[in-house]
PDB file of N, CA and C in Angstrom:
ATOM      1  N   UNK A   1      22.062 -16.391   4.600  1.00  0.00           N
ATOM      2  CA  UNK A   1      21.988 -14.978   4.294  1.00  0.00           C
ATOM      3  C   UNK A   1      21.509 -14.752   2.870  1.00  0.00           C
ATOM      4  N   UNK A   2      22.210 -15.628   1.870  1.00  0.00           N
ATOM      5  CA  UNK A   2      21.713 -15.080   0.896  1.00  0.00           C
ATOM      6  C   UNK A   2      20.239 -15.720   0.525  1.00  0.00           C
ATOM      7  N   UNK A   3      19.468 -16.623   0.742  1.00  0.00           N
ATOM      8  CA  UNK A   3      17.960 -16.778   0.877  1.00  0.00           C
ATOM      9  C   UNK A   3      17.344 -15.764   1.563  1.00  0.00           C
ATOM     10  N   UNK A   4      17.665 -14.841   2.625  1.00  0.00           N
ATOM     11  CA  UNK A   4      17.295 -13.818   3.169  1.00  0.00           C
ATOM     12  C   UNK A   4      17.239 -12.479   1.738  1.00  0.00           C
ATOM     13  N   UNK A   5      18.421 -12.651   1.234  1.00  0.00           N
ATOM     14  CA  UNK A   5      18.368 -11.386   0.527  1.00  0.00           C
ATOM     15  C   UNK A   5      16.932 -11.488  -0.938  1.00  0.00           C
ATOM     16  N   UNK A   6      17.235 -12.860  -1.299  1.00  0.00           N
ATOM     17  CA  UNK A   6      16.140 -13.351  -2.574  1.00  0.00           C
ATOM     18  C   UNK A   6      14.855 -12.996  -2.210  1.00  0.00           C
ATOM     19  N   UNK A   7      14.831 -13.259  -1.052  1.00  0.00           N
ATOM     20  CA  UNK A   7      13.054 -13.265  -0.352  1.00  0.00           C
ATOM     21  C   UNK A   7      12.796 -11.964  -0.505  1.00  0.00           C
ATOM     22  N   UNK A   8      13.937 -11.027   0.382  1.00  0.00           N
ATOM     23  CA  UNK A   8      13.662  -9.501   0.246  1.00  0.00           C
ATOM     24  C   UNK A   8      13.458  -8.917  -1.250  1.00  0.00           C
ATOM     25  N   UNK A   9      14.284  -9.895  -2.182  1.00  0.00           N
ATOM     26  CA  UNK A   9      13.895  -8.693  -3.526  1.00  0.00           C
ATOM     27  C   UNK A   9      12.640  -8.746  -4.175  1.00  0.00           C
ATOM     28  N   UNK A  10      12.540  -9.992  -3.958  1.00  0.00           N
ATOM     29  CA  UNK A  10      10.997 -10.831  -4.246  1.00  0.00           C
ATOM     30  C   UNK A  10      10.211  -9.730  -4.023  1.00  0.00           C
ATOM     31  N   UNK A  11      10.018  -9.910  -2.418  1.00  0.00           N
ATOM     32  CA  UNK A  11       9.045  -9.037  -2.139  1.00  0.00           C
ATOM     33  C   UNK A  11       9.182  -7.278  -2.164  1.00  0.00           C
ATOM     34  N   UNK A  12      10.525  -6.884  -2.936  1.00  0.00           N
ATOM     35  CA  UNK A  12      10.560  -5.564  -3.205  1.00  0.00           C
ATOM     36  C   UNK A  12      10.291  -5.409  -4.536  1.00  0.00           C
ATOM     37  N   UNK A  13      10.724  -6.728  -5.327  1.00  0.00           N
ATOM     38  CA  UNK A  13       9.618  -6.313  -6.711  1.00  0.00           C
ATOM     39  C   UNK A  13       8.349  -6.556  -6.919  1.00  0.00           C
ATOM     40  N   UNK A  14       7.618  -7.559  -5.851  1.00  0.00           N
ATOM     41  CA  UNK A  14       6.491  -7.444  -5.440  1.00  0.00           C
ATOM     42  C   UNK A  14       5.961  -6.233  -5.925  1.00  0.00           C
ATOM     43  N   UNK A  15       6.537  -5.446  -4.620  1.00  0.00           N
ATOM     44  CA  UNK A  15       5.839  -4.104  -4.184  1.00  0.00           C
ATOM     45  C   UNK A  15       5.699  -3.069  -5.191  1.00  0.00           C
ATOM     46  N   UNK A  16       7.159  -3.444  -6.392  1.00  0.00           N
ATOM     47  CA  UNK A  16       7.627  -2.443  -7.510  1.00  0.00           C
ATOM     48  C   UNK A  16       6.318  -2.589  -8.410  1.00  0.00           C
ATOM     49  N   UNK A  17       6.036  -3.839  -8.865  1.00  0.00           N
ATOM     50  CA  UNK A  17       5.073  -4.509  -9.563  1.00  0.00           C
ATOM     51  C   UNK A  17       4.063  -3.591  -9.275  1.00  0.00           C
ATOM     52  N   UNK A  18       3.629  -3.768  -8.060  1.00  0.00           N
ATOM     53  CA  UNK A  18       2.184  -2.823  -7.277  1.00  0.00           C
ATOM     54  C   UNK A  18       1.990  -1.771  -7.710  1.00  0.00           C
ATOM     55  N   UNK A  19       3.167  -1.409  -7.671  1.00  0.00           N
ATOM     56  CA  UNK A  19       2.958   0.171  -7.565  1.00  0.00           C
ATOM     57  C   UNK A  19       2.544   1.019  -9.006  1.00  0.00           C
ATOM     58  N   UNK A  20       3.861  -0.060 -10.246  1.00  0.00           N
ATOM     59  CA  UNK A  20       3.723   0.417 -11.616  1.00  0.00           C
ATOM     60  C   UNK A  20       2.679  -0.068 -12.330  1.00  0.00           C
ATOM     61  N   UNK A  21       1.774  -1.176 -11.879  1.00  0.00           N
ATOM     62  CA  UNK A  21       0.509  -1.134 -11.938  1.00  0.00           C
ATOM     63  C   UNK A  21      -0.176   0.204 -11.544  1.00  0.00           C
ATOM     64  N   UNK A  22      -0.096   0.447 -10.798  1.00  0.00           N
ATOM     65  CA  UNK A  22      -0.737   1.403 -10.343  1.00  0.00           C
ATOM     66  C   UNK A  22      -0.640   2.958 -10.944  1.00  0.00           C
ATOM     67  N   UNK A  23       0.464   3.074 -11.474  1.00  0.00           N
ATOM     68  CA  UNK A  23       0.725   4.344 -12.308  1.00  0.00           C
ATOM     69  C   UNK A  23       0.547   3.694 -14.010  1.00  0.00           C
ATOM     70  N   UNK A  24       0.762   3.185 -14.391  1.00  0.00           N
ATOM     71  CA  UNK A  24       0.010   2.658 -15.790  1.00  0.00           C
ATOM     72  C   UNK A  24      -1.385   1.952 -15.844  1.00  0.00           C
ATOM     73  N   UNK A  25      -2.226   2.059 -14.651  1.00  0.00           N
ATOM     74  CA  UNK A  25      -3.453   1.609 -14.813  1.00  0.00           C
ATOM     75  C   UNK A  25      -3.460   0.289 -15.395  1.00  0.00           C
ATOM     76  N   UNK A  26      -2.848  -1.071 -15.074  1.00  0.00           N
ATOM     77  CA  UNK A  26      -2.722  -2.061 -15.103  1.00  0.00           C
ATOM     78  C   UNK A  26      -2.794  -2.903 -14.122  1.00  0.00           C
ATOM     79  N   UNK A  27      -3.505  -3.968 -14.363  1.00  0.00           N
ATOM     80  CA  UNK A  27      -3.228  -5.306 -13.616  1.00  0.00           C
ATOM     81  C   UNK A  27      -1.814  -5.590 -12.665  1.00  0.00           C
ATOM     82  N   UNK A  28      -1.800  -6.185 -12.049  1.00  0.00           N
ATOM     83  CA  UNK A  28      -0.158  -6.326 -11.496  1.00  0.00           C
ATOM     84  C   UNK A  28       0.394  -7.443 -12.723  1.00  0.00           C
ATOM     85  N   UNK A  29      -0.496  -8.866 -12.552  1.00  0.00           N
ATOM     86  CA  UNK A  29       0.152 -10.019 -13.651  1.00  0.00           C
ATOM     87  C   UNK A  29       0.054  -8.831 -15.624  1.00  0.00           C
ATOM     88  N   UNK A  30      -0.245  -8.259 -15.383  1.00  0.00           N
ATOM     89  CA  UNK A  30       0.059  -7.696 -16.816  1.00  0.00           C
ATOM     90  C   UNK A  30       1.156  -6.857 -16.723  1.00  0.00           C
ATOM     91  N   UNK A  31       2.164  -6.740 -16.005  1.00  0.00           N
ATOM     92  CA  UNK A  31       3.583  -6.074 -15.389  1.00  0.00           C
ATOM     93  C   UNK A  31       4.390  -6.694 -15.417  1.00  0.00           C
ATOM     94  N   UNK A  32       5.254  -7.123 -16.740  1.00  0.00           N
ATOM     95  CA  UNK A  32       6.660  -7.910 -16.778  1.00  0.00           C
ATOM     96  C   UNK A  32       7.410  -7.025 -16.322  1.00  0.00           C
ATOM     97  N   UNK A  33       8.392  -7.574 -14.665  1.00  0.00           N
ATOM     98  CA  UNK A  33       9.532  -6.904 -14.484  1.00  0.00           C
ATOM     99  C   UNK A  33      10.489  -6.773 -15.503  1.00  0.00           C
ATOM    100  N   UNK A  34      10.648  -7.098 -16.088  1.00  0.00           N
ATOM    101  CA  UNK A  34      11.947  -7.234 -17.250  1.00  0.00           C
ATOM    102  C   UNK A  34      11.260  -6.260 -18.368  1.00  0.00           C
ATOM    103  N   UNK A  35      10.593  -5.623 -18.546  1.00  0.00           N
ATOM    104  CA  UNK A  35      10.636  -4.917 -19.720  1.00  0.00           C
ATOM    105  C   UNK A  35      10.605  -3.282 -18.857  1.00  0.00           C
ATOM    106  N   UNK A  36      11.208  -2.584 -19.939  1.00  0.00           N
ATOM    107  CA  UNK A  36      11.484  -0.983 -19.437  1.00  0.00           C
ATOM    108  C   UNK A  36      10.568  -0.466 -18.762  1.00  0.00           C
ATOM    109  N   UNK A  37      10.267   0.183 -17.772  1.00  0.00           N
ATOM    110  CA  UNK A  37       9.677   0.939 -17.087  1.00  0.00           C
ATOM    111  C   UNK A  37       8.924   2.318 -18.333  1.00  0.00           C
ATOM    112  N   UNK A  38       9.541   2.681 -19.073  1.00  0.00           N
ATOM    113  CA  UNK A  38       9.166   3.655 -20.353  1.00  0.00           C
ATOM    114  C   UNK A  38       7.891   2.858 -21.468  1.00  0.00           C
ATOM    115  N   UNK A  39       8.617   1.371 -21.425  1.00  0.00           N
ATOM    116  CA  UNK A  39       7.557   0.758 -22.169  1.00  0.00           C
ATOM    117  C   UNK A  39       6.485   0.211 -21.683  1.00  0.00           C
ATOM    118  N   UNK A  40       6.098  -0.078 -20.560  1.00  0.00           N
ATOM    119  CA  UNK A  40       5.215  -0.073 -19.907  1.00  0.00           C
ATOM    120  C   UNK A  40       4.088   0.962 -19.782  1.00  0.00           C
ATOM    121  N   UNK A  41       4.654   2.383 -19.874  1.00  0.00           N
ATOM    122  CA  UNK A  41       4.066   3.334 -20.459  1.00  0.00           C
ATOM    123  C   UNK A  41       4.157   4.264 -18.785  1.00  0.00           C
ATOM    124  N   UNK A  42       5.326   4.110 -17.880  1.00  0.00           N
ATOM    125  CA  UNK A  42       6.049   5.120 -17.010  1.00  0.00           C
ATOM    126  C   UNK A  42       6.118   6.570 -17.803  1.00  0.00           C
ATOM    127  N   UNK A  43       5.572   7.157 -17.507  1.00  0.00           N
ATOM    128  CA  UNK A  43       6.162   8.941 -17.524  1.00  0.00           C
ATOM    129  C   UNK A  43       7.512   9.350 -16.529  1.00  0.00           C
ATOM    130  N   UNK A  44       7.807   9.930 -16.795  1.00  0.00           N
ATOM    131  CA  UNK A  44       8.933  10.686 -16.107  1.00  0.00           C
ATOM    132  C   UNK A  44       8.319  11.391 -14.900  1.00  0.00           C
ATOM    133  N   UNK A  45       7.100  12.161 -14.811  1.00  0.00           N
ATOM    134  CA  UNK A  45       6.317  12.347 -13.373  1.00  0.00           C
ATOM    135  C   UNK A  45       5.917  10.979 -12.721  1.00  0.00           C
ATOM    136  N   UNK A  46       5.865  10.033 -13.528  1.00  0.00           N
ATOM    137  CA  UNK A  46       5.472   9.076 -12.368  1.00  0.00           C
ATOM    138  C   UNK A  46       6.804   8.546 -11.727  1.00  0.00           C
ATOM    139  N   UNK A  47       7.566   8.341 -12.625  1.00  0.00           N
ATOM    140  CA  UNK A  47       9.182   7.882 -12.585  1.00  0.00           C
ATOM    141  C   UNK A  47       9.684   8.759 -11.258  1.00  0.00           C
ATOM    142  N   UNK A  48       9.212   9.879 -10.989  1.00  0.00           N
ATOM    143  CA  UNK A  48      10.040  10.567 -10.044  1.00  0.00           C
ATOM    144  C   UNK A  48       9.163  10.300  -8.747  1.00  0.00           C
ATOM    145  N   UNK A  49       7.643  10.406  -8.824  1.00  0.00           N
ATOM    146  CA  UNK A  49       7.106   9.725  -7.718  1.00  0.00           C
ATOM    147  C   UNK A  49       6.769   8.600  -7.679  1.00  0.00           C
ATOM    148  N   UNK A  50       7.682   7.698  -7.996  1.00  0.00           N
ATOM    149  CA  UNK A  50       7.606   6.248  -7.818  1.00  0.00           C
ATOM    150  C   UNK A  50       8.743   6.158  -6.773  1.00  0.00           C
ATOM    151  N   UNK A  51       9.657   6.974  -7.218  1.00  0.00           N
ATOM    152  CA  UNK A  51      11.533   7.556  -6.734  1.00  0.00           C
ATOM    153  C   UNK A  51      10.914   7.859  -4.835  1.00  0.00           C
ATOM    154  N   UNK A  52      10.164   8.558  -5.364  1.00  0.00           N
ATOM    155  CA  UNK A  52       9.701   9.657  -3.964  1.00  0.00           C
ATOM    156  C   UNK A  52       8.621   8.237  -2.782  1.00  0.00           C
ATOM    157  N   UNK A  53       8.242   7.718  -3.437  1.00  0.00           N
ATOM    158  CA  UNK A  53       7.343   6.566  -2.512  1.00  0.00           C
ATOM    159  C   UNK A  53       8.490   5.764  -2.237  1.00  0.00           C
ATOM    160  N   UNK A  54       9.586   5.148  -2.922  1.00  0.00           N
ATOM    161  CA  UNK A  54      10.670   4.212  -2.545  1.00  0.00           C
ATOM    162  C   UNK A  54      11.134   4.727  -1.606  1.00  0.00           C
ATOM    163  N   UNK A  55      11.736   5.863  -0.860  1.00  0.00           N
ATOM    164  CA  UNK A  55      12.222   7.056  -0.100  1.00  0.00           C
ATOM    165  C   UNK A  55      11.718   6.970   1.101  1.00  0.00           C
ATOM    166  N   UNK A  56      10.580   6.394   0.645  1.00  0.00           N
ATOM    167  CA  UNK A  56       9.085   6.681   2.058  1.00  0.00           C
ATOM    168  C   UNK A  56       9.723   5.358   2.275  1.00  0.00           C
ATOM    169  N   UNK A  57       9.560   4.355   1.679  1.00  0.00           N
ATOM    170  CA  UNK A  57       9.158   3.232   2.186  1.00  0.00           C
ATOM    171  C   UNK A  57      10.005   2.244   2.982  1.00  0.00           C
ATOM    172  N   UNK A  58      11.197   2.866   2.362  1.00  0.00           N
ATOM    173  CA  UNK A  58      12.897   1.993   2.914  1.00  0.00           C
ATOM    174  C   UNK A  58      13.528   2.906   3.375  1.00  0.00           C
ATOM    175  N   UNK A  59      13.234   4.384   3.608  1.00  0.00           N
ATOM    176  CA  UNK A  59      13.891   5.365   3.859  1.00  0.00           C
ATOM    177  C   UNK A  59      15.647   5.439   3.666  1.00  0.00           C
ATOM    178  N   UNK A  60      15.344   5.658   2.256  1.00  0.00           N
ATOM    179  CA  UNK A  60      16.769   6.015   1.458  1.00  0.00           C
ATOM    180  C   UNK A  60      16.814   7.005   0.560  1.00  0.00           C
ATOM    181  N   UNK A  61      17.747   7.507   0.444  1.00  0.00           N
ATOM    182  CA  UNK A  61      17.321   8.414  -0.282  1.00  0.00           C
ATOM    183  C   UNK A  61      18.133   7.812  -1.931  1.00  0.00           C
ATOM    184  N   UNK A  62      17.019   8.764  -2.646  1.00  0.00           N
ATOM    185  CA  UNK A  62      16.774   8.014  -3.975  1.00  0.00           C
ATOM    186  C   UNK A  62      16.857   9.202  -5.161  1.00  0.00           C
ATOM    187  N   UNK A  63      18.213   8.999  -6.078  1.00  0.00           N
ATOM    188  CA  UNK A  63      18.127  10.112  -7.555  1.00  0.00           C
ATOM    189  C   UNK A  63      17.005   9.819  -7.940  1.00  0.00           C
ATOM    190  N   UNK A  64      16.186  10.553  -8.865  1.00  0.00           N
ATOM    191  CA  UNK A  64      15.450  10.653  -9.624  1.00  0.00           C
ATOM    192  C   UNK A  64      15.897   9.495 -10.901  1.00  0.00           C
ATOM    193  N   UNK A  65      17.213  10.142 -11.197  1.00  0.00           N
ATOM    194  CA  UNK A  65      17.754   9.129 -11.850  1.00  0.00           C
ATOM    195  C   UNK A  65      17.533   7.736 -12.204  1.00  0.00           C
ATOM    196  N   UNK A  66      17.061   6.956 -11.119  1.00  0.00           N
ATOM    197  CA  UNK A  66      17.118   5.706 -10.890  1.00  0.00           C
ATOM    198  C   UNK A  66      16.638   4.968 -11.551  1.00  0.00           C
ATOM    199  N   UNK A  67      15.381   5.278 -12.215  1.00  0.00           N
ATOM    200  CA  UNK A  67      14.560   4.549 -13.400  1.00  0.00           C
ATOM    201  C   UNK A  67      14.921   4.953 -14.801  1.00  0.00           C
ATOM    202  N   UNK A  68      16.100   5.142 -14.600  1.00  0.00           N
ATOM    203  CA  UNK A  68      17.336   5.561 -15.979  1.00  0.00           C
ATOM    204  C   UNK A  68      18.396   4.522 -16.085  1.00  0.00           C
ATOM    205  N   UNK A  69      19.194   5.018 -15.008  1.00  0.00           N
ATOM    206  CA  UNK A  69      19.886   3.694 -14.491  1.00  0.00           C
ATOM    207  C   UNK A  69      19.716   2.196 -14.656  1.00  0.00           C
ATOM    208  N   UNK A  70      18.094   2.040 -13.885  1.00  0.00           N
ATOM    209  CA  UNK A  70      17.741   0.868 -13.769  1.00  0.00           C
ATOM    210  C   UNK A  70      16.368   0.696 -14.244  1.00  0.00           C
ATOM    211  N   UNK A  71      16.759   0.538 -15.498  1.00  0.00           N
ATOM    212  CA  UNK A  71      15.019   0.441 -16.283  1.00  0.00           C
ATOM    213  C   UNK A  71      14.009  -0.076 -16.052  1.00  0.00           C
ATOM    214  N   UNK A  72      14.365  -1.664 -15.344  1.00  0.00           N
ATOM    215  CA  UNK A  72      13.200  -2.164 -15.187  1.00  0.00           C
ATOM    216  C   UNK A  72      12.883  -2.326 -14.020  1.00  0.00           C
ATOM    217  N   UNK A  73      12.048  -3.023 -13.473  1.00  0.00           N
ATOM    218  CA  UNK A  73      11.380  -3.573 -12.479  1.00  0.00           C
ATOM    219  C   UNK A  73      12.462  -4.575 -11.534  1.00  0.00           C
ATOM    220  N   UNK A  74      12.658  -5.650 -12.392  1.00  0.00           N
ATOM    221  CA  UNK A  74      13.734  -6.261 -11.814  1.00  0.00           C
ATOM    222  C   UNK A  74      15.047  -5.533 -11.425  1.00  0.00           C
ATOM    223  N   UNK A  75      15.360  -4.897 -12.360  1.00  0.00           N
ATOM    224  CA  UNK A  75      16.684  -4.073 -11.848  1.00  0.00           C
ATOM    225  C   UNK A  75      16.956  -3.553 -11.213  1.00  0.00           C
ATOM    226  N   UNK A  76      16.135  -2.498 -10.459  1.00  0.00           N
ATOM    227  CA  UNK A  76      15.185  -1.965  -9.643  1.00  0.00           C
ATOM    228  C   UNK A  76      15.264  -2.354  -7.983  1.00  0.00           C
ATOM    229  N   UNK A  77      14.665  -3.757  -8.134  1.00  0.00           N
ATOM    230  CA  UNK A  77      14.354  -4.415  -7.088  1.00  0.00           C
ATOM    231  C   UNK A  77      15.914  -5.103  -6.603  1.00  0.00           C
ATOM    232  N   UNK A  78      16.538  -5.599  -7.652  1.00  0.00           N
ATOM    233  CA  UNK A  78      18.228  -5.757  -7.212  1.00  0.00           C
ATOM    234  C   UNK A  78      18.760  -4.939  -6.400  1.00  0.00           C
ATOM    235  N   UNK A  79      18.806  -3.252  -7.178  1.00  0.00           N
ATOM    236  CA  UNK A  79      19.176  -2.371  -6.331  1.00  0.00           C
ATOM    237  C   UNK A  79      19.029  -1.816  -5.413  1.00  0.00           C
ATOM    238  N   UNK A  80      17.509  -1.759  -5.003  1.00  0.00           N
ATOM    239  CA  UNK A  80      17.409  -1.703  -3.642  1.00  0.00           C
ATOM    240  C   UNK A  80      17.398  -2.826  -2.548  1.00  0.00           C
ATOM    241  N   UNK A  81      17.553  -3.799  -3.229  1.00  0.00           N
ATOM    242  CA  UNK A  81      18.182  -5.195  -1.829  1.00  0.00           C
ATOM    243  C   UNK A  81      19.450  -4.984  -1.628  1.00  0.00           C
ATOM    244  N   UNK A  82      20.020  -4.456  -2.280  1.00  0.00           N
ATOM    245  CA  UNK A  82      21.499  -4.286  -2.054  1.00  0.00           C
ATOM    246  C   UNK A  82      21.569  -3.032  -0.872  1.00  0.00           C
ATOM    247  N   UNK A  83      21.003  -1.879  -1.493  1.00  0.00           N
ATOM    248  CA  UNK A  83      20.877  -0.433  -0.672  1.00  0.00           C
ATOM    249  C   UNK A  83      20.508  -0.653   0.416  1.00  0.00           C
ATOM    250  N   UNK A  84      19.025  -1.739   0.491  1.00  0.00           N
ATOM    251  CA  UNK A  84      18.665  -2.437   1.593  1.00  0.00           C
ATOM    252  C   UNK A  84      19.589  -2.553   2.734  1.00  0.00           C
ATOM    253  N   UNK A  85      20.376  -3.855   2.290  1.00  0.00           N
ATOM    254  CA  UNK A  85      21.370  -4.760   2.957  1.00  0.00           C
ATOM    255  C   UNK A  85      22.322  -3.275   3.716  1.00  0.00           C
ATOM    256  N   UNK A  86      23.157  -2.548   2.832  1.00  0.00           N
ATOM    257  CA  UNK A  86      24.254  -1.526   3.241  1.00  0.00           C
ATOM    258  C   UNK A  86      23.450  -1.053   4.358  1.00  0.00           C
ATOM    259  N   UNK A  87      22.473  -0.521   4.170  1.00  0.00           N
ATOM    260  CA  UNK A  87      21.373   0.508   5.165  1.00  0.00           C
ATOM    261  C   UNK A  87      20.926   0.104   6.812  1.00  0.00           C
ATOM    262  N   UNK A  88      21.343  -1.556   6.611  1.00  0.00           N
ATOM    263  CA  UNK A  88      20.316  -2.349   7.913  1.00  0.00           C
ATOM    264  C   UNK A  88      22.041  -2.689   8.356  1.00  0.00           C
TER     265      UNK A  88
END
């Protein structure tokens, strides 16, 4: 079980990676999970539709909050393997 859960976060910070590339106009390998989502150069509009695509994608529902909470990428991806896991 718990190799099941690693794989899943993997590939949910994968996806996190993707995406905040994608709202800072970056590379994916130029996206350290571990540094703040703010320093990366996240806005607070993207921060909330980043919130709003996670929602879509695992269908959970998601504070806005969350990239407050959980600054980075990695942290992020913890928390929704967990939300994951409760949800399935």
């Amino acid at each position: 079980m718990f190799a099941t859960i690693t794989t899943h976060s993997t590939t949910t910070q994968d996806w996190l990676i993707e995406r905040v590339a994608d709202y800072t106009a970056r590379a994916p390998h130029q996206v350290d999970p571990t540094i703040p989502l703010a320093e990366l150069g996240m806005d607070s509009v993207s921060a909330v539709a980043l919130c709003g695509e996670i929602e879509d994608r695992w269908m959970l529902d998601i504070d806005p909050t969350l990239v407050f909470e959980y600054p980075t990428i990695a942290a992020i991806a913890t928390y929704l393997t967990a939300e994951i896991a409760v949800a399935a």
